[in-house]
C-alpha atoms as a PDB file:
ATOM      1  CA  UNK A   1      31.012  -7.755  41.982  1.00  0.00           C
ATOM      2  CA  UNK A   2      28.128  -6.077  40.260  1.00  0.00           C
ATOM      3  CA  UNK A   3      24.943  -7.681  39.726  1.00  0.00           C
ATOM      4  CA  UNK A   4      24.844  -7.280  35.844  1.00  0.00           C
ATOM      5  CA  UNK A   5      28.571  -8.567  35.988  1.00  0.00           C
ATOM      6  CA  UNK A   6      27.478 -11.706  38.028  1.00  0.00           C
ATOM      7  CA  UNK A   7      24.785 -12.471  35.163  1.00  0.00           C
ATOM      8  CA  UNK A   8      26.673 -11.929  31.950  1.00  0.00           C
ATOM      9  CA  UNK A   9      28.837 -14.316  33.557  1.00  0.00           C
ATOM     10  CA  UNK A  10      26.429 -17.066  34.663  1.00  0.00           C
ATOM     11  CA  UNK A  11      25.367 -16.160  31.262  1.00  0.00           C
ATOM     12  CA  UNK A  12      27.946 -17.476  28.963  1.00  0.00           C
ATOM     13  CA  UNK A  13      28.595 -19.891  31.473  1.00  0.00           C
ATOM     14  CA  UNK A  14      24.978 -21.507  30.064  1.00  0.00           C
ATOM     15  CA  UNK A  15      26.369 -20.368  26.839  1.00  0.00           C
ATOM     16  CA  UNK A  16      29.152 -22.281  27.145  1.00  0.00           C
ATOM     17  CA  UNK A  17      27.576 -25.600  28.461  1.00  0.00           C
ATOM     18  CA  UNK A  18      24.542 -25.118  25.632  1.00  0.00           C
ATOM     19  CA  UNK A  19      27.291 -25.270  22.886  1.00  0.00           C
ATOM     20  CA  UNK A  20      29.034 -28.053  24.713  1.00  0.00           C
ATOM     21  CA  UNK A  21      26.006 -29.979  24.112  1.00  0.00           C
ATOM     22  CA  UNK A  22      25.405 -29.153  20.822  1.00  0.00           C
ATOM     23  CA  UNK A  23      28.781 -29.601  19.743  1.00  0.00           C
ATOM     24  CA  UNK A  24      28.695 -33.407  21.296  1.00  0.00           C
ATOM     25  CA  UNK A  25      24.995 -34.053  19.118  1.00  0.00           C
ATOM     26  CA  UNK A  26      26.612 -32.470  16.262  1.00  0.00           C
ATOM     27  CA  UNK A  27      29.595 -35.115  16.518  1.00  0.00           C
ATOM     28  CA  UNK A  28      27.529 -38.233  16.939  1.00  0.00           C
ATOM     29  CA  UNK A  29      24.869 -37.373  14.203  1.00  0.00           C
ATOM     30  CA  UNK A  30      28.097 -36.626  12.331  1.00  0.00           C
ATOM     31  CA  UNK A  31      29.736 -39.538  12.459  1.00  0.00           C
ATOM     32  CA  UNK A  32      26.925 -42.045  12.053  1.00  0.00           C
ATOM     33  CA  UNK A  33      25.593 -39.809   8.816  1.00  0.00           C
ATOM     34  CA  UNK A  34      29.016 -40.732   7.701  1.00  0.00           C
ATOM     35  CA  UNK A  35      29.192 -44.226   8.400  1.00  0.00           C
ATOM     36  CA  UNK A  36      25.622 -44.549   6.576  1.00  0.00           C
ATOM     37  CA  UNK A  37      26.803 -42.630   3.517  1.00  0.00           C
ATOM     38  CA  UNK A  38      30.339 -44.562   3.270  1.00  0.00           C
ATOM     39  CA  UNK A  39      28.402 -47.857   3.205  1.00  0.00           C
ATOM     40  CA  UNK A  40      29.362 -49.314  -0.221  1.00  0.00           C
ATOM     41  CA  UNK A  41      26.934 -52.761  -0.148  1.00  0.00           C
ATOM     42  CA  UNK A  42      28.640 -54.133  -2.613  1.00  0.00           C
ATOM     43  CA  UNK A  43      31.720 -54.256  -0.961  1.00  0.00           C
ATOM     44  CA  UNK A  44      32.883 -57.617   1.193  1.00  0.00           C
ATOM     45  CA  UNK A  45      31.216 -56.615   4.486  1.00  0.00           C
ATOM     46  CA  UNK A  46      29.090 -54.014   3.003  1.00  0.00           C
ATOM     47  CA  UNK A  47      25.914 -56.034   4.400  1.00  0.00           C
ATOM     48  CA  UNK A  48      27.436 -56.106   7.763  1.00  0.00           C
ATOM     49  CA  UNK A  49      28.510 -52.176   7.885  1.00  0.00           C
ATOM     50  CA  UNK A  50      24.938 -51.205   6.632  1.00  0.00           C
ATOM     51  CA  UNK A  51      23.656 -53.331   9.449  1.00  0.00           C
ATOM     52  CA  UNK A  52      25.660 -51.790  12.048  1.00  0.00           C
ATOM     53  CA  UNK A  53      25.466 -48.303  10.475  1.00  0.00           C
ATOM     54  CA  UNK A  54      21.415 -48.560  10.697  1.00  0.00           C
ATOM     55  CA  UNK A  55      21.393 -50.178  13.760  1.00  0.00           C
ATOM     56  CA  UNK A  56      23.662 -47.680  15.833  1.00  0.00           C
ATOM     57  CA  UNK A  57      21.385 -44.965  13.828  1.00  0.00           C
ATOM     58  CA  UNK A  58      18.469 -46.297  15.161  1.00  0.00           C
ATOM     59  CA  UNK A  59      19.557 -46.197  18.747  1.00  0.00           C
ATOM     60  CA  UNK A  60      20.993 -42.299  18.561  1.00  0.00           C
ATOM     61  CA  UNK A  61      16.940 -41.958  17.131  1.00  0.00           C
ATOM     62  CA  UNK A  62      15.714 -44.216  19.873  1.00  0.00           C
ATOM     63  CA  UNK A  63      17.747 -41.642  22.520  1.00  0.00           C
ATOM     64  CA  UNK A  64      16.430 -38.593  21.191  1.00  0.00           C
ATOM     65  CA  UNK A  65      12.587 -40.280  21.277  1.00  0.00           C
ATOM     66  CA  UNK A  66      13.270 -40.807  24.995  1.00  0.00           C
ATOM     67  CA  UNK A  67      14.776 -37.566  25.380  1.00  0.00           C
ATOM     68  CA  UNK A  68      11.559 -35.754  23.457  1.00  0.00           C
ATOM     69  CA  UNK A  69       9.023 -37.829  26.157  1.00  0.00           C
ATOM     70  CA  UNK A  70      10.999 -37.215  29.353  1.00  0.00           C
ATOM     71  CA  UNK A  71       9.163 -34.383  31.467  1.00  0.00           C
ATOM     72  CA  UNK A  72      11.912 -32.208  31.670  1.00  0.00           C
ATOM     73  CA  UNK A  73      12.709 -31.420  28.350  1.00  0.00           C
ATOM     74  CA  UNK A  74      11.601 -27.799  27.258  1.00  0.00           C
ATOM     75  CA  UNK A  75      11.993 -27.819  23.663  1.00  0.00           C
ATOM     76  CA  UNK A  76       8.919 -26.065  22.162  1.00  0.00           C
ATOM     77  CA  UNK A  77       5.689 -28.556  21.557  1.00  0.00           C
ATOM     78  CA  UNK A  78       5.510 -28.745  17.680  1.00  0.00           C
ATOM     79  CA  UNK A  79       9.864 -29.101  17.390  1.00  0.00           C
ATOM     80  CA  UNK A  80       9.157 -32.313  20.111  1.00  0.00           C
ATOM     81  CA  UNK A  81       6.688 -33.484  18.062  1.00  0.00           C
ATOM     82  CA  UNK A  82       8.415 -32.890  14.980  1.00  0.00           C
ATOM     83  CA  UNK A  83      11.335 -35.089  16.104  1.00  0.00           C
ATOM     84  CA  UNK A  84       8.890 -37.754  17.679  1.00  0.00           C
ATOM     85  CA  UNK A  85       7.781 -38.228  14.401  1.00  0.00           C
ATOM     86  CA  UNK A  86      11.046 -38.668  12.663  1.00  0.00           C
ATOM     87  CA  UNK A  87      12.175 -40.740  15.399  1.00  0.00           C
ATOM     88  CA  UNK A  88       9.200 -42.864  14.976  1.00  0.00           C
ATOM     89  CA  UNK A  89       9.629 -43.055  11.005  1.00  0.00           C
ATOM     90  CA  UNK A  90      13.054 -43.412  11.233  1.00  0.00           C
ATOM     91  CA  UNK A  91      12.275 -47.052  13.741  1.00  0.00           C
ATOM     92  CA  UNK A  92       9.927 -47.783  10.724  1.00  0.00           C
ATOM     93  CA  UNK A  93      12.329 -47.638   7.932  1.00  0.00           C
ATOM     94  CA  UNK A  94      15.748 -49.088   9.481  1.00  0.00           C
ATOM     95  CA  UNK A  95      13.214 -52.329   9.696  1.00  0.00           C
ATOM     96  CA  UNK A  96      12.836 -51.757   6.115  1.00  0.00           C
ATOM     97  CA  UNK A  97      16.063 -50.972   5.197  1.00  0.00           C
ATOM     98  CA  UNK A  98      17.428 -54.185   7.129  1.00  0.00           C
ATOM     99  CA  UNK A  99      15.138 -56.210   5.215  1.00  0.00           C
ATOM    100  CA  UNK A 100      16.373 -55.313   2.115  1.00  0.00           C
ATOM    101  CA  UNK A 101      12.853 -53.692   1.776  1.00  0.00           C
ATOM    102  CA  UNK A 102      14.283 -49.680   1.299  1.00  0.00           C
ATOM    103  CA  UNK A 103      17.192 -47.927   0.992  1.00  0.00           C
ATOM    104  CA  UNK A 104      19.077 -45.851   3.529  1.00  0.00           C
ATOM    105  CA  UNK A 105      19.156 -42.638   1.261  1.00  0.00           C
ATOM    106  CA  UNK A 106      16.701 -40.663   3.484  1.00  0.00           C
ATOM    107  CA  UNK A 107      17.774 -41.658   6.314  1.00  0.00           C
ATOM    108  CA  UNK A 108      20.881 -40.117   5.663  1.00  0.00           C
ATOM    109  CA  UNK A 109      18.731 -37.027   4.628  1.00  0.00           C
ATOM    110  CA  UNK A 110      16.973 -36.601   7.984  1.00  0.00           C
ATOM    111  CA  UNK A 111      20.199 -36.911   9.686  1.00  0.00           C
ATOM    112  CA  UNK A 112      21.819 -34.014   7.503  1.00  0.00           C
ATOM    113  CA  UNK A 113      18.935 -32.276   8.004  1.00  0.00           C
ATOM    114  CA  UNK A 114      19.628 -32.436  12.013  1.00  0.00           C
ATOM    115  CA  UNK A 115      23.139 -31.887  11.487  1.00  0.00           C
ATOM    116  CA  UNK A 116      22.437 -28.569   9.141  1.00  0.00           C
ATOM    117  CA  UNK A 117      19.838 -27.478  12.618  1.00  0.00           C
ATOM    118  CA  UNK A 118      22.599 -28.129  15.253  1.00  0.00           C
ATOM    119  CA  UNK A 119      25.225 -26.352  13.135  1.00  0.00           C
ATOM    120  CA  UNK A 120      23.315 -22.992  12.876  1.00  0.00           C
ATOM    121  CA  UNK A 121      22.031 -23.528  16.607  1.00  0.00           C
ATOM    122  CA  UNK A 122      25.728 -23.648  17.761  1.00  0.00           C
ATOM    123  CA  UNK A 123      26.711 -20.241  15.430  1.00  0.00           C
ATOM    124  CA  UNK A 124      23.726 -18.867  16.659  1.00  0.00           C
ATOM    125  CA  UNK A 125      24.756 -19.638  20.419  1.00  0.00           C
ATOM    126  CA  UNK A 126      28.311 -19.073  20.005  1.00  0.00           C
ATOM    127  CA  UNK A 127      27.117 -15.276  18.465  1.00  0.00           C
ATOM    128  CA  UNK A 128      25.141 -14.883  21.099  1.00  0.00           C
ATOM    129  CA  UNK A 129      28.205 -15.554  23.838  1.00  0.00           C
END
């Protein structure tokens, strides 16, 4: 086998296992944006599904914080310190929003705007494959 065949194929292998990836943050941010936006508080429960819906949010944020610090990751410096920072004022307001002290409106707006960033990362990788 050729060497230029050998790398197009280790190529979209990392292709492949990029969008993988991507696909699997795209589907958790998903899902938990959707929880937080089908919260109706007025409903019976509606306390208790906010609760859980801010709390699980907070962890996925709490993930990606330890994910931005670990030594190994090679996202560019201002995108890691971007998401620091919304990781950071995300912790900040689910204490809020649990203490009936804010709403979880932009919450759910950070998250779309991650999910909006993942989908065009995944077109652009699955273009590029």
């Amino acid at each position: 086998m050729q060497n230029s065949e050998m790398a197009k194929r280790g190529y979209a292998t990392s292709q492949k296992q990029v969008a993988s990836e991507t696909e699997l943050e795209l589907k958790v941010f998903t899902g938990i944006t959707g929880r937080l936006a089908a919260v109706d508080i007025k409903a019976p429960g509606g306390p208790t599904d906010l609760a859980e819906a801010v709390t699980d949010n907070a962890r996925l944020w709490n993930l990606l914080f330890i994910d931005m610090t670990h030594k190994g990751n090679t996202l560019p410096l201002e995108l890691k310190n971007g998401l620091l920072y919304l990781a950071e004022f995300t912790r900040l307001h689910t204490i809020k929003v649990l203490n009936g002290e804010a709403e979880v409106g932009i919450l759910i707006e950070i998250n779309r705007s991650i999910i909006a960033g993942k989908r065009a990362q995944l077109e652009s990788t699955q273009e590029a494959a």
